[in-house]
Protein backbone atom coordinates (compact mmCIF):
# COMPACT_ATOMS: atom_id res chain seq x y z
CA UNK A 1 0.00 0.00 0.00
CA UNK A 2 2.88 2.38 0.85
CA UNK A 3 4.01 1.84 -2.92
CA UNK A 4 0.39 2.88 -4.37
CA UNK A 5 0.48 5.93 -1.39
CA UNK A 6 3.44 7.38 -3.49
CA UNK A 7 2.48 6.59 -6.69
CA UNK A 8 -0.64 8.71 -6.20
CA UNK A 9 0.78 11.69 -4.22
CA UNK A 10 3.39 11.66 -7.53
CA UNK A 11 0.18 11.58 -9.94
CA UNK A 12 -1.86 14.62 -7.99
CA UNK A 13 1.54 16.02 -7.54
CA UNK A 14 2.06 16.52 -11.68
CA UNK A 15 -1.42 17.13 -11.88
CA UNK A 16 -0.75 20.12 -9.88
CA UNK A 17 2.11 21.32 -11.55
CA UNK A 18 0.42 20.48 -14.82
CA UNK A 19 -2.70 23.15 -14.10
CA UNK A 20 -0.46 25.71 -12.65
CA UNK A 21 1.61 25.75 -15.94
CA UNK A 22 -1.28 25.95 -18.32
CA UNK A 23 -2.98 29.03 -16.45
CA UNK A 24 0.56 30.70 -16.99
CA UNK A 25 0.99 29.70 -20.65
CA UNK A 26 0.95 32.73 -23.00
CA UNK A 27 1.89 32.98 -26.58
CA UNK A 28 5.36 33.25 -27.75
CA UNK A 29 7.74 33.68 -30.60
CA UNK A 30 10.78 33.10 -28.55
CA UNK A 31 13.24 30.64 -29.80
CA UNK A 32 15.37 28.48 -27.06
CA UNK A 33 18.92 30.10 -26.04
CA UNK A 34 20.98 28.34 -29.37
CA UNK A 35 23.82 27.29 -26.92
CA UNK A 36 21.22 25.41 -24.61
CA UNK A 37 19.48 23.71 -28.01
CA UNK A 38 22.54 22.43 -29.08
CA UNK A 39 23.66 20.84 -25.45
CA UNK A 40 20.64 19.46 -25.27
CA UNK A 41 21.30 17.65 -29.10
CA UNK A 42 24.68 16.81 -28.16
CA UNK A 43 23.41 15.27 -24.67
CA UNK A 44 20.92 13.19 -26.35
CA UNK A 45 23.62 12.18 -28.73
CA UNK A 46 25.84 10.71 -26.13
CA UNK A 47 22.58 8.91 -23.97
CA UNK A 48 21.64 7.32 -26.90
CA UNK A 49 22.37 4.99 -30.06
CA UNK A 50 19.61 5.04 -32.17
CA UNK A 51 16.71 7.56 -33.16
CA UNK A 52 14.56 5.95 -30.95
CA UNK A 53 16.41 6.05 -27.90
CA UNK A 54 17.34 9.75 -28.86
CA UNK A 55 13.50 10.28 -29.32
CA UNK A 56 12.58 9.07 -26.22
CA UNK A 57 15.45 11.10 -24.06
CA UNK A 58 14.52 14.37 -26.03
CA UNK A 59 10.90 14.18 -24.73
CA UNK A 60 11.40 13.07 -21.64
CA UNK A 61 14.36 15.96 -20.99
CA UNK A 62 11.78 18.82 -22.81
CA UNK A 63 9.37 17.78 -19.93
CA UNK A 64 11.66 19.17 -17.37
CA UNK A 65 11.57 22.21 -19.22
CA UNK A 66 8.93 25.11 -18.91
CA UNK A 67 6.01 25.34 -21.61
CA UNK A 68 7.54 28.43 -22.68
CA UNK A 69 11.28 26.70 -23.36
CA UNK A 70 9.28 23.73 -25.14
CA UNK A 71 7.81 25.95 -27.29
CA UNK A 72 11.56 27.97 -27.49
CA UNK A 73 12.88 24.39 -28.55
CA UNK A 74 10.25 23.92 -31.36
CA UNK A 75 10.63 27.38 -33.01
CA UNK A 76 14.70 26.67 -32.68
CA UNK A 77 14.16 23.65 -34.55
CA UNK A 78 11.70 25.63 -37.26
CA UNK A 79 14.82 28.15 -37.46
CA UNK A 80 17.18 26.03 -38.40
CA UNK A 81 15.06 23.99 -41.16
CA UNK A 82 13.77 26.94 -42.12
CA UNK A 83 18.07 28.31 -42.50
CA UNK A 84 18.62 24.87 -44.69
CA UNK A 85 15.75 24.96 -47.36
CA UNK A 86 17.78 25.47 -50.14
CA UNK A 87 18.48 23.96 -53.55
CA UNK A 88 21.65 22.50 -52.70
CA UNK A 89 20.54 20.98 -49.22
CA UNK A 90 18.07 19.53 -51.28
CA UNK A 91 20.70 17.96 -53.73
CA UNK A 92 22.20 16.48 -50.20
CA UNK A 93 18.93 14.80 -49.43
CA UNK A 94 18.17 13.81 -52.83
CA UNK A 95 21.09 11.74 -53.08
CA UNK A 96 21.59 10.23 -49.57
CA UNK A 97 18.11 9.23 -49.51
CA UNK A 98 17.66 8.18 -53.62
CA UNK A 99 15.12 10.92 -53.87
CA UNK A 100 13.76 13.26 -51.65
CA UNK A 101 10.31 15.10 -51.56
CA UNK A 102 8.84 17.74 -49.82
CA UNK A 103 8.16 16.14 -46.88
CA UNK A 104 11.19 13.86 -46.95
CA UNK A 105 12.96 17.01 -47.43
CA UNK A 106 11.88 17.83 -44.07
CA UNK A 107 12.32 14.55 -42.34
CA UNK A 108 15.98 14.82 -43.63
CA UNK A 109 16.69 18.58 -42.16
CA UNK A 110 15.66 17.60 -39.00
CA UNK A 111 17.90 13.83 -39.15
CA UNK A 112 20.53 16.82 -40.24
CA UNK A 113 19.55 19.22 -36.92
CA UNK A 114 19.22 15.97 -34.79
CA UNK A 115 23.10 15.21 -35.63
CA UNK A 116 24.50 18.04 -33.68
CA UNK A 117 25.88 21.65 -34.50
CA UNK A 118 28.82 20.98 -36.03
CA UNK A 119 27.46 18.32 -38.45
CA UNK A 120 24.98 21.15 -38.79
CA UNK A 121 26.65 24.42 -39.68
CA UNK A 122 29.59 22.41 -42.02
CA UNK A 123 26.51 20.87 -43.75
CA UNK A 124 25.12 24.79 -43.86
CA UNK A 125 28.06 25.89 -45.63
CA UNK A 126 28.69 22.78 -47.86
CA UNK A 127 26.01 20.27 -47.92
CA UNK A 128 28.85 17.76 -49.37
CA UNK A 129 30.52 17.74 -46.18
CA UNK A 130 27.53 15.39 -45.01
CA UNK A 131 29.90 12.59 -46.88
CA UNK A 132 31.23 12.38 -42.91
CA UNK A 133 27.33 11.05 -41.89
CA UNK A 134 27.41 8.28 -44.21
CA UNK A 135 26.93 4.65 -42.95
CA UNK A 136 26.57 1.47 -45.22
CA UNK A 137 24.27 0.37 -42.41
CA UNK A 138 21.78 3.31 -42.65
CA UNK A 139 19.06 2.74 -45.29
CA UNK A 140 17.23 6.52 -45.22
CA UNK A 141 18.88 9.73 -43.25
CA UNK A 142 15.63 10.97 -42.47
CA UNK A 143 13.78 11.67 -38.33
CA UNK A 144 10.30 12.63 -38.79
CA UNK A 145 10.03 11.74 -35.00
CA UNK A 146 12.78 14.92 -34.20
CA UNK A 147 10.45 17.02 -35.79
CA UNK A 148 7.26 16.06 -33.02
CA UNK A 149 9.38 15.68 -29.77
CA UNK A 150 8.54 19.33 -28.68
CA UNK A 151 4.87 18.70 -29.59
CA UNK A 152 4.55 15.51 -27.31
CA UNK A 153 6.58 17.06 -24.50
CA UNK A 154 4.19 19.84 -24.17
CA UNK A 155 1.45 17.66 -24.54
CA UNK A 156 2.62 15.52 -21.54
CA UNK A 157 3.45 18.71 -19.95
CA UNK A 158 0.22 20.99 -20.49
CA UNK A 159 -2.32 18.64 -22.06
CA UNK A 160 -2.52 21.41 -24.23
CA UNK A 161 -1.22 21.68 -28.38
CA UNK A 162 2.05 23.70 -28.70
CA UNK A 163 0.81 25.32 -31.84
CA UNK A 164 -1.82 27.15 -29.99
CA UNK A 165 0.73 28.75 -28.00
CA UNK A 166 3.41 30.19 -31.32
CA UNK A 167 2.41 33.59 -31.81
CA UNK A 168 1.69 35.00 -35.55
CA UNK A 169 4.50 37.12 -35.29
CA UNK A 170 7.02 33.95 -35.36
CA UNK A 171 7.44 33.84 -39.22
CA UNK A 172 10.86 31.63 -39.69
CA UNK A 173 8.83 28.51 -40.06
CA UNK A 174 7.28 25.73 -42.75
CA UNK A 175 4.59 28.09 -44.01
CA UNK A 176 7.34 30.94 -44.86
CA UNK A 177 9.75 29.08 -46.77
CA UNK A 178 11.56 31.07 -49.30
CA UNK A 179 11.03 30.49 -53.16
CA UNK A 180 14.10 29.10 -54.80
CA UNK A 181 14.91 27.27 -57.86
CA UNK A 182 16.88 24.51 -58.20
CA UNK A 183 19.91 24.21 -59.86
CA UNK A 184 20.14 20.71 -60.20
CA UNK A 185 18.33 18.31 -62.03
CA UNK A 186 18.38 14.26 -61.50
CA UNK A 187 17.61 13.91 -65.48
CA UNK A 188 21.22 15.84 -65.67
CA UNK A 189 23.45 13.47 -62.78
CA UNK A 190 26.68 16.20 -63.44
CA UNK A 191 24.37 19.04 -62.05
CA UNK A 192 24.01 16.94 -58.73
CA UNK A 193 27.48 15.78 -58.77
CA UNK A 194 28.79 19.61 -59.29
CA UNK A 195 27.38 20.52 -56.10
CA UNK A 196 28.07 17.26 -54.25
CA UNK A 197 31.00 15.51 -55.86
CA UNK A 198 31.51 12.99 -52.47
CA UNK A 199 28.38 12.36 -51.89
CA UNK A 200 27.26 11.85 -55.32
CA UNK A 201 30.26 9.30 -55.47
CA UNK A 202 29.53 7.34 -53.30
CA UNK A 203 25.72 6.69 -52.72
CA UNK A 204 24.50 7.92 -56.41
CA UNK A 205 23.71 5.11 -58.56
């Protein structure tokens, strides 16, 4: 009985917490502190070896945070995909992956955020240098999952939906992307290999 005692008190107890921090919620275009996004990437790199396990310790670490640094965690993550939708980050995707669309082109910015800063910003400035992140072992460098783990956090949090609380004024995001055109073309494989030459190399068939 002293077990079930605890377990209760520990259920009202986030209850509690849970309706405090929904009467304070207010809307917010805030992104995280970059510095504490990216030790909280490279800590769930080193708990973890495999997107699952990653998944799984990036929710249950965003829960300790407040609703407003959840939310500051999401519109990071929007910032950065939003920093890497480009033609030739596009090329990258196309050819790790064997093709790449829209939303696959998503799924593989956020595998690309989910791989830390450095991979990051080097794959910022030249997508090519992603040639480091290959592994014969890896099928698709994609994380749809990355791109939720703020949304279920809050959730579990709040009980609430995280995109209720991003105010309008937040515009770096999936429904602002810029218009580009690409300057590649699979029907033309020397386009692709131009802008990727190591990558094309070695996964383009």
């Amino acid at each position: 009985m002293g077990l079930l005692k605890k377990l209760l008190e520990l259920f009202n107890s986030n209850k509690k917490i849970s309706t405090v921090q929904k009467q304070n919620i207010e809307k917010t275009s805030e992104m995280l502190d970059e510095n504490l996004f990216w030790s909280i990437i490279s800590s769930s790199l080193e708990k973890s070896n495999n997107q699952d396990s990653q998944e799984k310790f990036l929710v249950n670490y965003l829960t300790k945070l407040s609703p407003k640094e959840i939310i500051g965690f999401r519109l990071r993550t929007d910032k950065l995909l939003y920093d890497t939708y480009n033609s030739e980050m596009w090329c990258a995707g196309y050819i790790m992956n064997g093709g790449c669309s829209d939303d696959s082109f998503e799924y593989f910015r956020n595998w690309l955020i989910s791989r830390g800063k450095e991979t990051y910003y080097n794959a910022k400035e030249n997508p090519d240098s992603l040639i480091s992140e290959v592994d014969e072992d890896e099928e698709y460098y994609d994380f749809e999952g990355f791109w939720y783990v703020a949304l279920t956090a809050f959730k579990k949090v709040t009980g609430e939906n995280l995109y209720d609380f991003i105010s309008d004024d937040f515009v770096t995001n999936e429904g602002n992307y810029p218009n580009f055109e690409f300057t590649w073309e699979e029907e033309e494989p020397e386009t692709m290999q131009k802008i990727c030459p190591k990558l094309f190399e070695k996964l383009w068939n």
